[in-house]
Protein backbone atom coordinates (compact mmCIF):
# COMPACT_ATOMS: atom_id res chain seq x y z
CA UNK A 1 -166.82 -51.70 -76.54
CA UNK A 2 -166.94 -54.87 -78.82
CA UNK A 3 -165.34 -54.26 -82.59
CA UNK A 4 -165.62 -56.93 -85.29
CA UNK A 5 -163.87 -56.68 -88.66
CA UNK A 6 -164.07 -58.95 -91.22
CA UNK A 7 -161.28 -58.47 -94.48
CA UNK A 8 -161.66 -60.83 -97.20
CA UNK A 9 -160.46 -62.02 -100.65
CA UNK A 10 -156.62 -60.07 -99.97
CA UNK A 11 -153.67 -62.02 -101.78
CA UNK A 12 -151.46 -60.30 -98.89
CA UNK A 13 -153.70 -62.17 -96.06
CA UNK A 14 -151.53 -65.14 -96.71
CA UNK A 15 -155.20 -67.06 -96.33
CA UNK A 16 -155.97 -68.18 -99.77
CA UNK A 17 -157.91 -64.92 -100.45
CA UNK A 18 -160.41 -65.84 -97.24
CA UNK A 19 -159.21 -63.36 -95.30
CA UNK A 20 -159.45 -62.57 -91.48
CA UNK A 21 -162.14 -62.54 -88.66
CA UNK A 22 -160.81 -59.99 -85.80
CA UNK A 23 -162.32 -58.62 -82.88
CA UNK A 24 -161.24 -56.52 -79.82
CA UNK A 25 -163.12 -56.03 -76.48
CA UNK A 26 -162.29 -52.91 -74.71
CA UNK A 27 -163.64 -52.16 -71.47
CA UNK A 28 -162.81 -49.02 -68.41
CA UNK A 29 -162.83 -51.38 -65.91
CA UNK A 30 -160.54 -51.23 -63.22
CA UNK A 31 -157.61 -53.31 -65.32
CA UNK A 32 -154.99 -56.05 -64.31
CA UNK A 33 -151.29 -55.17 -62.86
CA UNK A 34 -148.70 -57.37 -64.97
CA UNK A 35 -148.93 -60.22 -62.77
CA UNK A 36 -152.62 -60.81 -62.81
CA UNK A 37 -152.63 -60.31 -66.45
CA UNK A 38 -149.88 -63.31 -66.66
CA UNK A 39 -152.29 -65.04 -64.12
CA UNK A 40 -155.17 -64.69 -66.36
CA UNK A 41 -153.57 -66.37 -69.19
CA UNK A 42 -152.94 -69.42 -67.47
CA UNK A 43 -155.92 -72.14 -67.99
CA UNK A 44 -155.53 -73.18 -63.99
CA UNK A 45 -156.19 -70.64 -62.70
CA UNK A 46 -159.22 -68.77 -61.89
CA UNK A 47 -160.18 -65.98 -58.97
CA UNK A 48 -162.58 -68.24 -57.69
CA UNK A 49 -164.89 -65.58 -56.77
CA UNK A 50 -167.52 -65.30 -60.03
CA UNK A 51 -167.83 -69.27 -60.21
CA UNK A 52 -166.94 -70.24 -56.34
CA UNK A 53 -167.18 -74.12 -57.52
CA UNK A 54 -164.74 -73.55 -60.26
CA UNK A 55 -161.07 -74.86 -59.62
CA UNK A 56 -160.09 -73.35 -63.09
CA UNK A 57 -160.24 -70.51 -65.62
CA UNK A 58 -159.58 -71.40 -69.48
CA UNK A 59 -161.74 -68.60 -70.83
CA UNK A 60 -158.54 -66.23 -71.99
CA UNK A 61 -156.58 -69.32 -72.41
CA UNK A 62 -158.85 -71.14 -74.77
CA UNK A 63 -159.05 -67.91 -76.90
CA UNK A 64 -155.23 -67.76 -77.12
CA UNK A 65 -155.32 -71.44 -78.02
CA UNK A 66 -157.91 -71.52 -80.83
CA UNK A 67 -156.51 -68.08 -82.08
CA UNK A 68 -153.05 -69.55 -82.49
CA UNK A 69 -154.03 -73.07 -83.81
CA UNK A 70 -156.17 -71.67 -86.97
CA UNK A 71 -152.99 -69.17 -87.82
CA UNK A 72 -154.01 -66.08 -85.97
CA UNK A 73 -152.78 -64.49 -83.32
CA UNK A 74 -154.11 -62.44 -80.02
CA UNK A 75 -152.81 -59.84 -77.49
CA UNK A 76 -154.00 -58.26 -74.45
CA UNK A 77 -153.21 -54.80 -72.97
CA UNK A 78 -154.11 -53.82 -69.63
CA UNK A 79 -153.66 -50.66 -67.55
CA UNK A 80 -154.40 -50.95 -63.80
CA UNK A 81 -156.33 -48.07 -61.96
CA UNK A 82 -154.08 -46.27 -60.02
CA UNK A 83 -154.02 -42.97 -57.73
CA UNK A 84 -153.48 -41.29 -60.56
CA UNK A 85 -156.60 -40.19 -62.78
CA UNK A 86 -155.43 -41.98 -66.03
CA UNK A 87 -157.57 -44.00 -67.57
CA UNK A 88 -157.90 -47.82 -66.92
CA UNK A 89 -158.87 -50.59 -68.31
CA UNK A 90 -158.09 -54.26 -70.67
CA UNK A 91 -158.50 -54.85 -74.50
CA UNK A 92 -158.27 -58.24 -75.83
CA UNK A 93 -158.08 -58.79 -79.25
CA UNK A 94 -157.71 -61.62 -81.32
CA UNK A 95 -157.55 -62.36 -84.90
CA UNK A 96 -158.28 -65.86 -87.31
CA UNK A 97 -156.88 -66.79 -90.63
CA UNK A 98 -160.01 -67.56 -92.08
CA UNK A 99 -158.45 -69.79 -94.84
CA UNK A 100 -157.33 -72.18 -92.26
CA UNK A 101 -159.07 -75.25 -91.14
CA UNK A 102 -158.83 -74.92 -87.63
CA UNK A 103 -160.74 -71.71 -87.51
CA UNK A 104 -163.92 -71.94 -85.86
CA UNK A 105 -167.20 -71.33 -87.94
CA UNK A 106 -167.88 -67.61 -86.94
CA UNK A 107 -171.56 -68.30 -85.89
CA UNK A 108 -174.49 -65.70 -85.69
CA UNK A 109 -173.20 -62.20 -85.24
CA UNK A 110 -176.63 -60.31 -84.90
CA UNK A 111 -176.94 -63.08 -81.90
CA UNK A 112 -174.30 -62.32 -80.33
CA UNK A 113 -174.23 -58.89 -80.37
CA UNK A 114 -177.93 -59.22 -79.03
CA UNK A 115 -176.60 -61.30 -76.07
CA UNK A 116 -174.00 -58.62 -75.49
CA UNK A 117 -176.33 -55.71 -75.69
CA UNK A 118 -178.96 -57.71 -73.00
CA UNK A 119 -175.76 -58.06 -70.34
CA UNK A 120 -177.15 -55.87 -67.18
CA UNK A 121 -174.19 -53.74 -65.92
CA UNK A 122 -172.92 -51.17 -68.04
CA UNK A 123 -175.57 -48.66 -69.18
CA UNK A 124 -173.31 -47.97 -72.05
CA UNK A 125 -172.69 -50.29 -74.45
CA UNK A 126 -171.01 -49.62 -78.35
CA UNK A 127 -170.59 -52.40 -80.83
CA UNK A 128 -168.45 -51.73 -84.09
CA UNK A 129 -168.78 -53.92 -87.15
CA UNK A 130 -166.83 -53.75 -90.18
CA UNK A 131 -166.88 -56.18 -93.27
CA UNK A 132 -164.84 -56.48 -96.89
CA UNK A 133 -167.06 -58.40 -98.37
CA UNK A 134 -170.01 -57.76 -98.14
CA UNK A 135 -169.45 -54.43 -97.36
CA UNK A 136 -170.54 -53.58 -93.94
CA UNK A 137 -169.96 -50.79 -91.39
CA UNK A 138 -172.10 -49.72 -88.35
CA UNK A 139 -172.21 -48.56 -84.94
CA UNK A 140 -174.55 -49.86 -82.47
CA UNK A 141 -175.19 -48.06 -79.01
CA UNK A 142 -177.09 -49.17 -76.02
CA UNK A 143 -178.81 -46.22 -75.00
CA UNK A 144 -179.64 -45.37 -78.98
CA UNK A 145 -181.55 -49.24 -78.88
CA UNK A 146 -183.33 -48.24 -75.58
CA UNK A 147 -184.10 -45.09 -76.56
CA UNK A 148 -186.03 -46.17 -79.64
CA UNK A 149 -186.93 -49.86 -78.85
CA UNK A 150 -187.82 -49.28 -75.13
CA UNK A 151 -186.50 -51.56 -72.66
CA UNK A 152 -184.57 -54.30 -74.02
CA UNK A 153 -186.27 -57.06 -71.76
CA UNK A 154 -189.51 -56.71 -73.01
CA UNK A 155 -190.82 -59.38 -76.02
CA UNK A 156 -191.49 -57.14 -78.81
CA UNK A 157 -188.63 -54.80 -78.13
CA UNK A 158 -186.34 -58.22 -78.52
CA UNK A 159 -188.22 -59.43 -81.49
CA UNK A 160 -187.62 -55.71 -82.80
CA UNK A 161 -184.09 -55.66 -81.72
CA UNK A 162 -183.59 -59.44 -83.86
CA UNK A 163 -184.84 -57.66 -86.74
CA UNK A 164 -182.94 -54.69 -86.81
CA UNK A 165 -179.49 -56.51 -85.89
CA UNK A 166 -180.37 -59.29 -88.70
CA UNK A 167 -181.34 -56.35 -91.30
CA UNK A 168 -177.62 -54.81 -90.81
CA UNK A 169 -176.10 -58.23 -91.78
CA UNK A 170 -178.01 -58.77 -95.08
């Protein structure tokens, strides 16, 4: 699950009144013991086994780094599968002062939330949006976009899709 909240114009946000980008990623994967969560932090190192070239990680790393640099913050929970039947899983969050000037330009959410809903893997995929100003809040489901778009590969269903997710930001 991918949740983005905007807040905006708060005297409390210690921003200027430009409030705060924040997002968390949630997933049931199979989670990361305490060590390999410590290991994932660390821009050197990398499993080696998605990118077998790569000598190095920095994707966690350079989120923690821009995160704390524009006067945010981040944090990452992670529950390992065990023999047990609880559930599993990691949820990274971060969050960015949007008043400061290191903060990245937030980009083109309906785009990225299209790229997220065309990853192949999970047939289940929910995206959470939430906005101050303008006021925004919606749910988006993978299998509710298949369902009525048809399969998510095909031309018009993507021009459809870029429609609809550009319609929910205006």
């Amino acid at each position: 699950m991918l949740t983005v909240n905007e807040t905006g114009n708060s005297a409390e946000s210690g921003s200027g009144g430009k409030g705060e980008f924040r997002f968390i990623v949630k997933d049931n994967g199979k989670g990361m013991s305490p060590e390999e969560l410590k290991r994932a932090q660390d821009p050197f190192v990398t499993d080696g086994i998605k990118h077998p070239h790569r000598k190095v990680g920095f994707g966690l790393p350079f989120l923690i780094q821009t995160a704390e640099a524009s006067g945010g913050g981040w944090n990452i929970e992670s529950r390992k599968r065990g023999a047990e039947a609880e559930a599993s899983g990691t949820e990274v969050s971060a969050w960015f002062d949007m008043g400061n000037v290191d903060t990245p330009p937030v980009g083109d959410i309906p785009g990225l939330f299209r790229s997220v809903l065309l990853f192949s893997g999970p047939s289940e995929i929910v995206i959470r949006r939430t906005c101050e100003a303008p006021p925004l809040d919606y749910e988006l489901r993978k299998t509710e976009l298949i369902d009525a778009l048809g399969d998510l590969e095909d031309v018009q269903s993507l021009i459809l899709l870029d429609k609809y997710l550009k319609s929910l930001e205006d």
